[in-house]
Protein backbone atom coordinates (compact mmCIF):
# COMPACT_ATOMS: atom_id res chain seq x y z
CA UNK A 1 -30.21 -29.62 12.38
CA UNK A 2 -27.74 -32.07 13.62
CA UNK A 3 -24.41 -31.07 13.17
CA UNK A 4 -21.37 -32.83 14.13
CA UNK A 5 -18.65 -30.68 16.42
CA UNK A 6 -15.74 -32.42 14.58
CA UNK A 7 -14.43 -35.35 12.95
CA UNK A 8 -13.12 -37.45 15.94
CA UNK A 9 -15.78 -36.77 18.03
CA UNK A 10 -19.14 -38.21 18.37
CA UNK A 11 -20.68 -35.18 19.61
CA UNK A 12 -23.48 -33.59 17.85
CA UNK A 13 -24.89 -30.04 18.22
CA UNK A 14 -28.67 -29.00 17.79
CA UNK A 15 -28.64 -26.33 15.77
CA UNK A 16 -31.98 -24.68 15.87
CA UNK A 17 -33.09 -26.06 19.45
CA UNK A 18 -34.09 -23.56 21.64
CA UNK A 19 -32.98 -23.91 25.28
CA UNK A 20 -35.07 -22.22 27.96
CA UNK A 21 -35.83 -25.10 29.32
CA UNK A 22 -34.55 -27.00 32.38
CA UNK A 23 -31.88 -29.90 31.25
CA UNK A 24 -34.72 -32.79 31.86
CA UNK A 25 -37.19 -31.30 29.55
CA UNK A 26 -34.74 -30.45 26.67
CA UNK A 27 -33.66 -34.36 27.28
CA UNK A 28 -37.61 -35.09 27.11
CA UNK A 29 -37.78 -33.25 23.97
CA UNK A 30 -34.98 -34.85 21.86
CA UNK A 31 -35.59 -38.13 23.19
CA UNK A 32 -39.02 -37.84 21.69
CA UNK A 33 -37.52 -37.30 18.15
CA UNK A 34 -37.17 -40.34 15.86
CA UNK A 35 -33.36 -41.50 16.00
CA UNK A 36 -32.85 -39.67 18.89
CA UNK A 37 -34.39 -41.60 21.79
CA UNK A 38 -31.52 -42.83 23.50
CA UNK A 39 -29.38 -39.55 23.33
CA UNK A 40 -27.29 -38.10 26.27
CA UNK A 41 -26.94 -34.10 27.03
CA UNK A 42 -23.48 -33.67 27.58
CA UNK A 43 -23.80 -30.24 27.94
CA UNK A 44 -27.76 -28.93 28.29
CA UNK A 45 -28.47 -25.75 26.05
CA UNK A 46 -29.65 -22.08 27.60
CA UNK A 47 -30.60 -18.65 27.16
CA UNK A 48 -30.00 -15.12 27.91
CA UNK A 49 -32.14 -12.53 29.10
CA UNK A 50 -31.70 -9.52 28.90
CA UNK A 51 -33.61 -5.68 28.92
CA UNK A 52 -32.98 -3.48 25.79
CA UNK A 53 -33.89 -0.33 24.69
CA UNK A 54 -36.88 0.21 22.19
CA UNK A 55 -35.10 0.99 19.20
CA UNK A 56 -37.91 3.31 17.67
CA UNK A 57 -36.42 5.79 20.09
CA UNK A 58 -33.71 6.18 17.76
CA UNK A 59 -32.46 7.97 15.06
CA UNK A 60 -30.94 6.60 11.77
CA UNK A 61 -27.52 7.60 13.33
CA UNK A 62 -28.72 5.16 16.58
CA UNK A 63 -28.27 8.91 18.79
CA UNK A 64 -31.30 8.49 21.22
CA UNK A 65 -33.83 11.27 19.87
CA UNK A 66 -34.59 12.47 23.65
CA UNK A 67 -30.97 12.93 24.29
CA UNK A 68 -28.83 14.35 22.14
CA UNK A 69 -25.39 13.17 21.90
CA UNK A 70 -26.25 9.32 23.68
CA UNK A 71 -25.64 6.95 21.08
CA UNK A 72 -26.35 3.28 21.67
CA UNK A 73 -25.45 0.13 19.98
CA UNK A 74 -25.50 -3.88 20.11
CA UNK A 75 -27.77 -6.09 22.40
CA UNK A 76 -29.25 -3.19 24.16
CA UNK A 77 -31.02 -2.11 20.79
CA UNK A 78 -32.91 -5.40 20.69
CA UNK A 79 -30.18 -7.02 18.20
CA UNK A 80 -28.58 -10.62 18.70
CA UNK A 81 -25.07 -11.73 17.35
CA UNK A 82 -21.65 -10.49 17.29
CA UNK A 83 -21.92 -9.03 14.04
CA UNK A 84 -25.24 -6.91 14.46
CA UNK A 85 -23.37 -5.43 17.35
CA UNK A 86 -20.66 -4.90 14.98
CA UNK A 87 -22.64 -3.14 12.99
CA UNK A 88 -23.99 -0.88 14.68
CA UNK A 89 -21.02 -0.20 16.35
CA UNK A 90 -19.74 1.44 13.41
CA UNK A 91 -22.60 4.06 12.71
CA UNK A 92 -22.87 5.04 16.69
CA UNK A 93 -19.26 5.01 16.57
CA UNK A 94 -18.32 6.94 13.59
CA UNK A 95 -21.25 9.42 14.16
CA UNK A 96 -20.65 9.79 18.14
CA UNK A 97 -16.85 10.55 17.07
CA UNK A 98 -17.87 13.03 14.48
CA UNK A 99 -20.21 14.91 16.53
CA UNK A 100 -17.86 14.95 19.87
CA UNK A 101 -14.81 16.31 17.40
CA UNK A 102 -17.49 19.02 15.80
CA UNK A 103 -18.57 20.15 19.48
CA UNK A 104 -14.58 20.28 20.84
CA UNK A 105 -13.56 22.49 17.07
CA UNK A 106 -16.75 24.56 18.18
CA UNK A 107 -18.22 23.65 14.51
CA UNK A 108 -21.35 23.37 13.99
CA UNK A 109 -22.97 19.67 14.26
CA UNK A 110 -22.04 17.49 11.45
CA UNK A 111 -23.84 15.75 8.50
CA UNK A 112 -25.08 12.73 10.11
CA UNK A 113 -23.17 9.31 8.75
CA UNK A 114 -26.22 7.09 7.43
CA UNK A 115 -26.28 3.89 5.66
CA UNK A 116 -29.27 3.42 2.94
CA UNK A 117 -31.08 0.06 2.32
CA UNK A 118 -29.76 0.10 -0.86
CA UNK A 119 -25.79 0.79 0.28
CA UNK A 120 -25.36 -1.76 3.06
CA UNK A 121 -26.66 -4.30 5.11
CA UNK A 122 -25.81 -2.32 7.89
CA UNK A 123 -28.17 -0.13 6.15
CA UNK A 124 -31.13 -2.34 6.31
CA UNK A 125 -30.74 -3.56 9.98
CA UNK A 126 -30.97 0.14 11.37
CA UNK A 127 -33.35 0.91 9.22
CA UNK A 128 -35.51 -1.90 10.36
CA UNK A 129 -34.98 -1.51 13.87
CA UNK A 130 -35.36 2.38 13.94
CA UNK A 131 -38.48 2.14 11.77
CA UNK A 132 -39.90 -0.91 12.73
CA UNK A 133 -38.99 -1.76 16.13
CA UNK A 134 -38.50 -5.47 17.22
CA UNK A 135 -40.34 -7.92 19.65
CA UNK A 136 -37.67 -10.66 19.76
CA UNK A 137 -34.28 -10.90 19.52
CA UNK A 138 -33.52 -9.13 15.81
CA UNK A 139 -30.82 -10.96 13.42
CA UNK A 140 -29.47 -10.39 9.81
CA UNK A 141 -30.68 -12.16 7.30
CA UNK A 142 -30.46 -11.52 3.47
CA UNK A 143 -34.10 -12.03 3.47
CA UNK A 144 -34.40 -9.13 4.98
CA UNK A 145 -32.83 -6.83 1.95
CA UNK A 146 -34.82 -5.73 -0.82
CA UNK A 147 -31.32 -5.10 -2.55
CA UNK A 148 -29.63 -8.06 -1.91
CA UNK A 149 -28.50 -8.97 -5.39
CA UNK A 150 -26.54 -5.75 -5.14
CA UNK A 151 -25.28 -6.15 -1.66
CA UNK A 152 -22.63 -8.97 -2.29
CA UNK A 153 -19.34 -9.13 -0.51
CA UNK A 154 -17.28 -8.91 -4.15
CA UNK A 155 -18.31 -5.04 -3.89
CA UNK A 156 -18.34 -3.98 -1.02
CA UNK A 157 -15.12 -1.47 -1.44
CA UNK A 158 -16.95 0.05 -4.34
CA UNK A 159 -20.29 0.69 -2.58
CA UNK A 160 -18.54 1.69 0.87
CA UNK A 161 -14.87 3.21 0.84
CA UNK A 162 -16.28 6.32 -1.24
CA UNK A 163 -18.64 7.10 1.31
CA UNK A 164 -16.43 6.50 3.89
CA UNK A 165 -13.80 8.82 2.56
CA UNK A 166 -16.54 11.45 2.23
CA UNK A 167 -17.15 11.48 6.00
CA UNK A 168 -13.66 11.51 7.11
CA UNK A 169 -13.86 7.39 7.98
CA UNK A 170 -11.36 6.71 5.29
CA UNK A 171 -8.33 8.75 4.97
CA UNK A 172 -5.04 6.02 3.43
CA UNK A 173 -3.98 7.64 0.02
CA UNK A 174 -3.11 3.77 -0.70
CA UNK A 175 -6.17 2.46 0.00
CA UNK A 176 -8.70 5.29 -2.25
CA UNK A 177 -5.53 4.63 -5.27
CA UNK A 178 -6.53 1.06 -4.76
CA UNK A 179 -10.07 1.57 -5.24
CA UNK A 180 -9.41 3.78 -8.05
CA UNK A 181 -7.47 1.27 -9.92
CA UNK A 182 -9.76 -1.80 -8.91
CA UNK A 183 -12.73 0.43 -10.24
CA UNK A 184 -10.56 1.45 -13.54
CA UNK A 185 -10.03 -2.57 -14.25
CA UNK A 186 -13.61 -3.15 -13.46
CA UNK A 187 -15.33 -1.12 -16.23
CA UNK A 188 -12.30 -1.78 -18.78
CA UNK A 189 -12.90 -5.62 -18.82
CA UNK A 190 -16.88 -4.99 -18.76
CA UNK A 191 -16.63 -2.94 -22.13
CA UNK A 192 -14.59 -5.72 -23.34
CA UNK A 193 -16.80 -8.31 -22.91
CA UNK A 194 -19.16 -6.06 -24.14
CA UNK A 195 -17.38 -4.77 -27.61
CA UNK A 196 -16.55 -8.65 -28.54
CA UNK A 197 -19.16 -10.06 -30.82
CA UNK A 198 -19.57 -13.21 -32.44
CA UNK A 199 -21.91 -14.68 -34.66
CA UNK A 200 -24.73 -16.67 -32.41
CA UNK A 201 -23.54 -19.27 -34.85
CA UNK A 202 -20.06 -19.20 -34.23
CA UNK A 203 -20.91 -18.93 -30.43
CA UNK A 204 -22.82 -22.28 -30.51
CA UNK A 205 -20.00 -23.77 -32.41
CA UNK A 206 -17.28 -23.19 -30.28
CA UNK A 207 -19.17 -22.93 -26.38
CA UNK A 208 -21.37 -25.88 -27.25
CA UNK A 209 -25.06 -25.64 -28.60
CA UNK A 210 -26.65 -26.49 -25.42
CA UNK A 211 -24.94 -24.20 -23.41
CA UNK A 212 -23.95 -21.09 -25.60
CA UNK A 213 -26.42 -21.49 -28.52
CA UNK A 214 -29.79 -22.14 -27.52
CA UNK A 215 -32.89 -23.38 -29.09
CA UNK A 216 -32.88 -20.08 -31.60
CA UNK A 217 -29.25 -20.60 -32.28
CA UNK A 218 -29.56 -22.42 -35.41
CA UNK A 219 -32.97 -20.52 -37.07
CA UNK A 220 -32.76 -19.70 -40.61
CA UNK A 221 -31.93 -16.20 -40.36
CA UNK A 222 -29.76 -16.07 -36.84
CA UNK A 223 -26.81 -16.48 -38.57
CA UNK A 224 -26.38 -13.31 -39.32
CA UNK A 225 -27.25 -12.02 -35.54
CA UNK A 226 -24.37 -11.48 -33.41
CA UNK A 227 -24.35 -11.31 -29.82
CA UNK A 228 -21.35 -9.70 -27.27
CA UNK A 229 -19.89 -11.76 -24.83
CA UNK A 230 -21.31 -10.08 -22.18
CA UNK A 231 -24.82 -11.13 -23.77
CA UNK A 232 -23.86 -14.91 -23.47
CA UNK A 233 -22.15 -14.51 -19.94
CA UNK A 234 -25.74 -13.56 -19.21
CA UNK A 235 -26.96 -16.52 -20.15
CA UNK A 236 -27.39 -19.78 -17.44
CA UNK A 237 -23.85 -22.13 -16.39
CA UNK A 238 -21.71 -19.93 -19.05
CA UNK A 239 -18.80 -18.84 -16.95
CA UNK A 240 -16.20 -15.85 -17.56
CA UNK A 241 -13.49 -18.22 -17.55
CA UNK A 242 -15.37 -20.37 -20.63
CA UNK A 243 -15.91 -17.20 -22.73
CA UNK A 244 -12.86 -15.34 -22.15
CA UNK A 245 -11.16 -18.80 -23.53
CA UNK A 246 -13.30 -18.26 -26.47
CA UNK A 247 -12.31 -14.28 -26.83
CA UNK A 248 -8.38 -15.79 -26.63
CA UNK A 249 -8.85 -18.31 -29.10
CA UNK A 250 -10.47 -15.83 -31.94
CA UNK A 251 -7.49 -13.15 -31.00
CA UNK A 252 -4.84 -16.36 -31.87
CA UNK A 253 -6.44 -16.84 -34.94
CA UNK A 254 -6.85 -13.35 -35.88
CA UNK A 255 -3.12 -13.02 -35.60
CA UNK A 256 -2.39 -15.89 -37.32
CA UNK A 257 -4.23 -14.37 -40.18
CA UNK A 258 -2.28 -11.01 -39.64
CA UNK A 259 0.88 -13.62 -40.02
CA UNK A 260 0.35 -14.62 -42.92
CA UNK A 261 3.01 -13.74 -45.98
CA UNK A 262 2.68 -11.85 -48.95
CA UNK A 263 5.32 -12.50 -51.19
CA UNK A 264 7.57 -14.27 -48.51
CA UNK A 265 7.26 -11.24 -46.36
CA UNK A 266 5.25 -10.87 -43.16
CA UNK A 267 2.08 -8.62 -42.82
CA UNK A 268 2.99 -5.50 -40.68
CA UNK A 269 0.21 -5.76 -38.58
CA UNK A 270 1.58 -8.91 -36.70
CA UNK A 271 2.46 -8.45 -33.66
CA UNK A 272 4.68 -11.18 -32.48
CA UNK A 273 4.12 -10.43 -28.84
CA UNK A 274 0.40 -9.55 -29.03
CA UNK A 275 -1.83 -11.88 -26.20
CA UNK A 276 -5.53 -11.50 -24.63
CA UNK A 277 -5.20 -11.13 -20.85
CA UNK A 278 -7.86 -12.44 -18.72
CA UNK A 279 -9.40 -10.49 -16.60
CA UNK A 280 -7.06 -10.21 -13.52
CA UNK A 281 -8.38 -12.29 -10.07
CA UNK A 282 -8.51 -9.20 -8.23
CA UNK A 283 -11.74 -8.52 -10.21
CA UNK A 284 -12.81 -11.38 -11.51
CA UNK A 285 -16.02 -11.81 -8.63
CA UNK A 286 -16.66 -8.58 -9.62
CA UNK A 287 -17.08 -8.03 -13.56
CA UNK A 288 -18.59 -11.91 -13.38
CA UNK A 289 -21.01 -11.65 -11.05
CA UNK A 290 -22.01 -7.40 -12.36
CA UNK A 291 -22.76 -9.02 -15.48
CA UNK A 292 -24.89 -12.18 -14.30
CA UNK A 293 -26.86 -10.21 -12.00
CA UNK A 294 -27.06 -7.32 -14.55
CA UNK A 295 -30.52 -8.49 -15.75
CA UNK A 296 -32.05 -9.25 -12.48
CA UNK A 297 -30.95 -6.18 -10.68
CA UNK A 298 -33.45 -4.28 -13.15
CA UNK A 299 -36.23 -6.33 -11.89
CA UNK A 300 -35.53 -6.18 -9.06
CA UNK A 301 -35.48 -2.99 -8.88
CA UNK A 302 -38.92 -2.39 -10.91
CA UNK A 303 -40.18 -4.75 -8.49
CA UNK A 304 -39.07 -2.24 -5.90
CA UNK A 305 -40.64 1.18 -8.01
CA UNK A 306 -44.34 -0.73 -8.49
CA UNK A 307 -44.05 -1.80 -4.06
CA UNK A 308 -43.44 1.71 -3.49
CA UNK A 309 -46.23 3.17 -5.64
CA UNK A 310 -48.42 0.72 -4.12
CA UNK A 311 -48.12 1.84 -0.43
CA UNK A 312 -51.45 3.42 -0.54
CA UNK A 313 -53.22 0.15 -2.11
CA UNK A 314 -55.52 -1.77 -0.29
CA UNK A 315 -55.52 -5.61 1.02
CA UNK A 316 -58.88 -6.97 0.52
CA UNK A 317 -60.04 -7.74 4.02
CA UNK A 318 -60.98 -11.93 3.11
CA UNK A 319 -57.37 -12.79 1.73
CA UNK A 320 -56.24 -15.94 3.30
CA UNK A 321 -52.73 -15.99 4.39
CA UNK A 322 -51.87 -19.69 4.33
CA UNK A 323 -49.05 -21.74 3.09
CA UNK A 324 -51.19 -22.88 -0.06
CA UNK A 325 -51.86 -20.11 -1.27
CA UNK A 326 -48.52 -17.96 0.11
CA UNK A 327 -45.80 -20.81 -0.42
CA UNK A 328 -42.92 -18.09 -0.60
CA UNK A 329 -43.60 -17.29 3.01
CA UNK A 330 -42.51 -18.10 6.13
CA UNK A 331 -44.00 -19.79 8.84
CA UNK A 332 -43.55 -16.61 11.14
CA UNK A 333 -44.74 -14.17 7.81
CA UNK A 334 -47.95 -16.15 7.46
CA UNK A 335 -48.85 -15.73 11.59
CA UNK A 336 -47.68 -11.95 11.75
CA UNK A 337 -50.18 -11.32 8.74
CA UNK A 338 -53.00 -13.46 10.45
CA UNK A 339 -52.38 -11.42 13.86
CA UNK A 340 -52.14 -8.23 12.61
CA UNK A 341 -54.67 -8.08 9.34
CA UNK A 342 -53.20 -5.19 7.19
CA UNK A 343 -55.53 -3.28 5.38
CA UNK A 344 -53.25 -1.44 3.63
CA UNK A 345 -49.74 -1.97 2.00
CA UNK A 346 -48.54 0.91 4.03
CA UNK A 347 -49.19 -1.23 7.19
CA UNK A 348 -47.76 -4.23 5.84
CA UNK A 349 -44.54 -2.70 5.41
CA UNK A 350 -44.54 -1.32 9.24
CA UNK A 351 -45.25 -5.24 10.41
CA UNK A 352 -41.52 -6.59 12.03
CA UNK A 353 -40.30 -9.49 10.29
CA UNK A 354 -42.12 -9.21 6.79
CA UNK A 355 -38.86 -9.01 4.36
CA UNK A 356 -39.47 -6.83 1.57
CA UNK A 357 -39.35 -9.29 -1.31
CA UNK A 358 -42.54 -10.81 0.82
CA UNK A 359 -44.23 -7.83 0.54
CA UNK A 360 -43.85 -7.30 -3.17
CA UNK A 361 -45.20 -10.91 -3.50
CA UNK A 362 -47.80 -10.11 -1.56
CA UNK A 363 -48.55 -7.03 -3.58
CA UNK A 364 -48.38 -9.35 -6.77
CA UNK A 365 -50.67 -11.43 -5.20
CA UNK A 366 -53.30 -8.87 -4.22
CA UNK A 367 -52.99 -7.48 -7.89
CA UNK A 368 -53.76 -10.92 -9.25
CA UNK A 369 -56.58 -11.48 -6.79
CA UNK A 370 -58.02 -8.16 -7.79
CA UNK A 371 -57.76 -9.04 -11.95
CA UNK A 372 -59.40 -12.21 -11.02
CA UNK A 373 -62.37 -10.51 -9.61
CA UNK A 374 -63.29 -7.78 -12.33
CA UNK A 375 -62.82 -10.49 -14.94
CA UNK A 376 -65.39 -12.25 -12.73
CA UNK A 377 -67.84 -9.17 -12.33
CA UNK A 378 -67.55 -8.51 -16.08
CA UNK A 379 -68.41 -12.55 -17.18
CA UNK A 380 -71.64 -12.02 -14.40
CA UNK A 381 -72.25 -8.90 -15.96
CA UNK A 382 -72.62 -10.31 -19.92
CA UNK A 383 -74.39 -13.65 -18.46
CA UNK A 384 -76.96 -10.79 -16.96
């Protein structure tokens, strides 16, 4: 909340207070905070206003449905921040470029340029604003992607230069050869990690117990179970770096073996030049992070399939939406539920503001409340 503007200073900003308020009553306010009651406003917080267009009346490409070729974009569409503007800057650009290029060729209209939820953040943000509308001032937030553990910054040119190249956004030879060769790196050192195997034994051994053995590790039996190393980069704090150390040191050893004389004379299989690389830092984010997530991005995903089979499922009309009983939700979640009363999944996914990941806990929830209950019926039933 209180964050200092630099280190020779003794200014502090607010972050988080709102400022629609004349200067006395914002002094009022953080004088009436503990700490805080002899503070000074050295310069007094404010607001904007501004009108903006319902965003509902627009199309995925953010082209105004009512009039073709109008494309709009940034504040106007409800959206707050430079880099929602950004955003959608570069749909209703690209799309309004495309279109006006099509109509001056005398072609016929173009495929539209979208983003999905599952491509882009950019994605998500029309998608929610198009869909959903807004009735305050709309901002990204991760919490707002069902897909997030896919959407990360490390792959971004994987999930986005393709496209763009597709649709005419992309066109440096350099820059698609990059891609090609950053892609062709990628899945090598993934099938490496994946075709090294040690015992779960010899992993233990040499990464520690605790961290690269586990509780099974040492069961009569295991020894004879091998795992890859891109099993045990799965597993919690191991780190490329810590098992592609390991990968070097068996490759050493396995050509010191391969060194080894018969009869004064070396083997021929030793290759005095012979090294393991590590994977290269241009994808190291990348083929680390693919392989943590791996496990969770197939959750989340079935978590995704069973929300979108349940859109027709009802909300029993006496669930409580409260903190105790909701504690992944936010303060705003819990009073948007309470307002609006969903009876079915299918309107709870139209409600502005509930993420995604919400609603799947919500859905959870619902299916745990309803278990609950026939197990109750069916107890009533035998005590009948």
């Amino acid at each position: 909340f209180l964050e200092p503007e630099g280190l020779n200073t003794d200014i502090v900003y607010p972050n988080g207070m709102s400022g629609p308020y004349p200067e006395e009553i914002q002094l009022k306010i953080f004088r009436s905070m503990q700490g805080l009651e002899k503070t000074e406003i050295v310069r007094p917080g404010y607001d904007v206003e501004y009108d903006f267009v319902n965003p509902q009346v627009l199309t995925h490409t953010l082209e105004a449905k009512s009039i073709a070729g109008l494309y709009l974009a940034g504040q106007i569409c409800g959206t707050t921040g430079y880099e929602e503007a950004g955003a959608q800057g570069i749909i209703a650009g690209a799309n309004a470029g495309r279109a006006a290029g099509a109509a001056y060729r005398g072609e016929k209209a173009p495929v539209p340029f979208v983003l999905g939820r599952d491509e882009a953040y950019i994605g998500v943000l029309i998608d929610d604003l198009v869909t959903k509308g807004t009735s305050e001032p709309y901002r990204m937030f991760t919490s707002r992607a069902e897909y997030r553990i896919s959407l990360r910054a490390d792959n971004a040119d994987l999930r986005l230069t393709r496209k763009g190249a597709e649709y005419g956004l992309v066109t440096d030879p350099e820059r698609l050869a990059a891609l090609d060769m950053r892609q062709a790196l990628i899945a090598d050192n993934v099938d490496r990690l994946r075709d090294f195997k040690l015992y779960v034994t010899d992993w233990a051994k040499r990464g520690g117990n605790d961290l690269m053995g586990g509780a099974a590790a040492h069961r009569p039996g295991r020894e004879s179970h091998k795992k890859s190393a891109e099993e045990v980069l799965g597993m919690p704090n191991v780190s490329l770096k810590m098992v592609e150390e390991i990968m070097a040191d068996v490759f050493d050893e396995e050509q010191e073996e391969k060194q080894s004389t018969v009869d004064g004379e070396s083997s021929s299989e030793y290759d005095v030049d012979a090294k393991m690389n590590p994977t290269p830092p241009s994808v190291y984010d990348t083929v680390e992070a693919s392989i943590k997530y791996k496990s969770y991005v197939v959750r989340q995903e079935k978590d995704i399939e069973s929300w979108r089979k349940a859109q027709g499922a009802r909300i029993p009309p006496n669930i409580i939406y409260d903190h105790s009983v909701l504690p992944a939700f936010s303060k705003e979640e819990i009073e948007k539920l309470n307002s609006f009363r969903p009876s079915t999944f299918a309107e709870a996914s139209q409600i502005s503001g509930l993420t995604p990941q919400s609603l799947v806990y919500l859905y959870h929830h619902v299916m745990r409340l309803n278990k609950e209950s026939r197990r109750k019926k069916r107890e009533e039933g035998v005590a009948v």
